[in-house]
Protein backbone atom coordinates (compact mmCIF):
# COMPACT_ATOMS: atom_id res chain seq x y z
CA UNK A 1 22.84 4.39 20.88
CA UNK A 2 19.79 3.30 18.68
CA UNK A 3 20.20 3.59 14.58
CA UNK A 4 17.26 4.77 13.25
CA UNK A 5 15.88 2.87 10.37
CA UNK A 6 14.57 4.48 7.18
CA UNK A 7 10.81 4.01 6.53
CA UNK A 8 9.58 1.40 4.87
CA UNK A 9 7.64 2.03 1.63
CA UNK A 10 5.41 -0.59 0.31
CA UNK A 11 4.77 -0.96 -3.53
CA UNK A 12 2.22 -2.68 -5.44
CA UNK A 13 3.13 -4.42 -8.98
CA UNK A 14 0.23 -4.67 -10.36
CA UNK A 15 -0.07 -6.93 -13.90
CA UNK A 16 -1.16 -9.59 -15.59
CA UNK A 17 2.26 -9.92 -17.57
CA UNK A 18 5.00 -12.18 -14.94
CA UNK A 19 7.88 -11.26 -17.16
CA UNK A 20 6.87 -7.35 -16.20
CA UNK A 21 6.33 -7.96 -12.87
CA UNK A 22 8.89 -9.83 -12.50
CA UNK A 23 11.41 -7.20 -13.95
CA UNK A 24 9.96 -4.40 -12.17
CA UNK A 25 10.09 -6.33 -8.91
CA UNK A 26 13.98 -7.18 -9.47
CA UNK A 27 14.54 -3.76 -10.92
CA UNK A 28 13.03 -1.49 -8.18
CA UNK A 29 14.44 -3.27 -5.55
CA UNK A 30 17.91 -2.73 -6.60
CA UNK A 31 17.26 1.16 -6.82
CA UNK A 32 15.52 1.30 -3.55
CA UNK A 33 16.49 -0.75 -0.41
CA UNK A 34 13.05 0.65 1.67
CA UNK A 35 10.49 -0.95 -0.28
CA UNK A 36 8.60 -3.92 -0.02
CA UNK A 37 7.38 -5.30 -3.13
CA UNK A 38 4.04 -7.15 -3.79
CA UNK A 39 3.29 -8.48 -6.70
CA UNK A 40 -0.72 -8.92 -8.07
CA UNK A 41 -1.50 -9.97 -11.59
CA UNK A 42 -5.38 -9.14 -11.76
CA UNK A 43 -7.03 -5.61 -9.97
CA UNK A 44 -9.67 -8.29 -7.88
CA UNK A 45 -6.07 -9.69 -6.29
CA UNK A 46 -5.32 -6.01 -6.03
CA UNK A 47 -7.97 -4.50 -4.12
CA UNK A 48 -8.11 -7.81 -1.75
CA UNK A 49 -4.46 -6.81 -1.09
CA UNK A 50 -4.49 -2.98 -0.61
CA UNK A 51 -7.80 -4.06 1.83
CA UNK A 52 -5.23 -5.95 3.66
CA UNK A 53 -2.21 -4.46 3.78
CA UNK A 54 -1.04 -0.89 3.73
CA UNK A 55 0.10 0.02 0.40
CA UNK A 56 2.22 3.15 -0.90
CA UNK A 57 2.16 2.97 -3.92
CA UNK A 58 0.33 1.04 -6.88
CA UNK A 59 1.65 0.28 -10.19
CA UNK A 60 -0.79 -0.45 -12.55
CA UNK A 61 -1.18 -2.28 -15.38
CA UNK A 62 -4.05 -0.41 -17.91
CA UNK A 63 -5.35 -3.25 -19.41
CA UNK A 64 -5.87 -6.28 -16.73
CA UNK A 65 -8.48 -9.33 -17.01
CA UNK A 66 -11.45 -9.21 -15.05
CA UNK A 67 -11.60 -5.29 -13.84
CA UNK A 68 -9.71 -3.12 -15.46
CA UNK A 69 -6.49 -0.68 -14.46
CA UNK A 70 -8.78 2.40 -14.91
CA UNK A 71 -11.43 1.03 -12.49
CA UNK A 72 -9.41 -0.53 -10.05
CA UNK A 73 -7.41 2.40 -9.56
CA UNK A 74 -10.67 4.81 -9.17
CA UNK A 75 -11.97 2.31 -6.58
CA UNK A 76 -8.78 2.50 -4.81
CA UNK A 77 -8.27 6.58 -4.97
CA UNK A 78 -12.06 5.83 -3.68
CA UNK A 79 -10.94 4.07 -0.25
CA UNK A 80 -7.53 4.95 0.24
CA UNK A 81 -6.79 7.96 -1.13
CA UNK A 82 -3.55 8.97 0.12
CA UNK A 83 -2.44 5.96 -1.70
CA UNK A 84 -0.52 6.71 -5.07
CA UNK A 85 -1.40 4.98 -8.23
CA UNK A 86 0.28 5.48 -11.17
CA UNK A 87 -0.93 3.79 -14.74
CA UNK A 88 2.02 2.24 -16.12
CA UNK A 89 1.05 0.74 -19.74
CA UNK A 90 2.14 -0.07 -23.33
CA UNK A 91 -0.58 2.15 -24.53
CA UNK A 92 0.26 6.16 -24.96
CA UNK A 93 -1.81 8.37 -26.21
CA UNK A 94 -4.00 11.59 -24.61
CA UNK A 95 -7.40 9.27 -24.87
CA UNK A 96 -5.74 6.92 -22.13
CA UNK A 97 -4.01 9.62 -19.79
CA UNK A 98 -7.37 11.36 -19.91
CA UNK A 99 -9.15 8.18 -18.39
CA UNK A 100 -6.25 7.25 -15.84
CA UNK A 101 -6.65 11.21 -14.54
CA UNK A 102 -10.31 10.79 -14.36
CA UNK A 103 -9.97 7.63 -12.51
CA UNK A 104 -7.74 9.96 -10.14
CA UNK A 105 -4.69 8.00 -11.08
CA UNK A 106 -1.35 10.06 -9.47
CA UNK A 107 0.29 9.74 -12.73
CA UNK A 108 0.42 7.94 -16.29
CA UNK A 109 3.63 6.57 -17.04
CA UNK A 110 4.15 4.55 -20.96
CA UNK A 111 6.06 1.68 -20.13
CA UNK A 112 8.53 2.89 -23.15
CA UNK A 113 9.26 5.94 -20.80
CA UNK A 114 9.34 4.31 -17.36
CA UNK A 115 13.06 3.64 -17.02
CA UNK A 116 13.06 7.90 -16.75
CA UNK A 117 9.89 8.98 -15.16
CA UNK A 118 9.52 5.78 -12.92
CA UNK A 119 12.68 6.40 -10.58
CA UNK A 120 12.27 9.99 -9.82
CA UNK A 121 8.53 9.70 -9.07
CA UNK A 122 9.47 7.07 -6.19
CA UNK A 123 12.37 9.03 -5.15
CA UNK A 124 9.81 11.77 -4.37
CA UNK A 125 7.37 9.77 -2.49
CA UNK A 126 10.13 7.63 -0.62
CA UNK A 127 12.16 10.99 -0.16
CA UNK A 128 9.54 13.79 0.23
CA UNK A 129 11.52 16.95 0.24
CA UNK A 130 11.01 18.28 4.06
CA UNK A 131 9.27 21.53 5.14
CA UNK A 132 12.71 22.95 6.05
CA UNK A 133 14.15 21.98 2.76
CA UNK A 134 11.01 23.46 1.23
CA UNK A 135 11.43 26.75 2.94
CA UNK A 136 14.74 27.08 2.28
CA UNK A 137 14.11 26.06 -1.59
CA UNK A 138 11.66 28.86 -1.96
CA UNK A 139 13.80 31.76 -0.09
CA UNK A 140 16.38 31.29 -2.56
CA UNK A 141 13.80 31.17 -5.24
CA UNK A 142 12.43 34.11 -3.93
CA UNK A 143 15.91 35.87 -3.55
CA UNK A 144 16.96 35.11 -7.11
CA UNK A 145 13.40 36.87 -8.36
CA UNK A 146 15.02 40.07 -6.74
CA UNK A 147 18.49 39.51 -8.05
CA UNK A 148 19.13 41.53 -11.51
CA UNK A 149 20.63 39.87 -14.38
């Protein structure tokens, strides 16, 4: 009788600050036994990775030496665009978000917020809801619209 194993996710740390990587390394890995983490600290390292290696997910860092978060993650969303990014930086404020969605970033996450936002938008992509939890989801959706108060 064969066991089937879950997928395995691979996630990209991308940033120039070890103590972050570091901690987000340690930190996702403990919530998630099916990923693999890599760890980059500048977007050239990056993009030579993701060209090598199938990648997931990308975490990166806004502000990097060299090329930047913003266009690193447009010239991945370029070449492998089934392949989330998400912005995670110090920096909030609508001016940034509106460059990380223009650079087709999947989401923009402030590092003060991450701890909340970070877990359940890995959840989703490790644990995609399935079409038959999806149908079932909207036919009770669509039976409470019915339903009177």
């Amino acid at each position: 009788m064969s066991t089937l194993q879950p997928q395995r996710h691979a996630v990209l740390i991308t940033d120039d600050h070890r103590p972050m990587r570091t901690f987000l390394a340690k930190w996702l890995s403990r919530e998630f036994s099916s990923i693999d983490i890599h760890e980059t600290w500048t977007a050239e390292e990056a993009i030579d990775l993701i060209n090598s290696t199938p990648i997931d997910l990308v975490l990166m860092d806004f502000f990097l030496p060299g090329i930047n978060g913003i266009d690193a993650t447009a010239w991945i969303k370029t070449h492998f665009p089934e392949t989330t990014v998400v912005i995670l930086t110090m920096q909030h404020g609508e001016e940034y978000e509106i460059q990380a969605q223009a650079a087709g970033a999947d989401a923009f996450i402030p590092k003060q917020t991450m701890y909340i936002k970070l877990l359940s938008l890995i959840s989703a992509l490790i644990h995609p809801p399935s079409e038959a939890e999806s149908l079932h989801t909207h036919a009770a959706e669509s039976n409470h619209a019915g339903a009177s108060p």
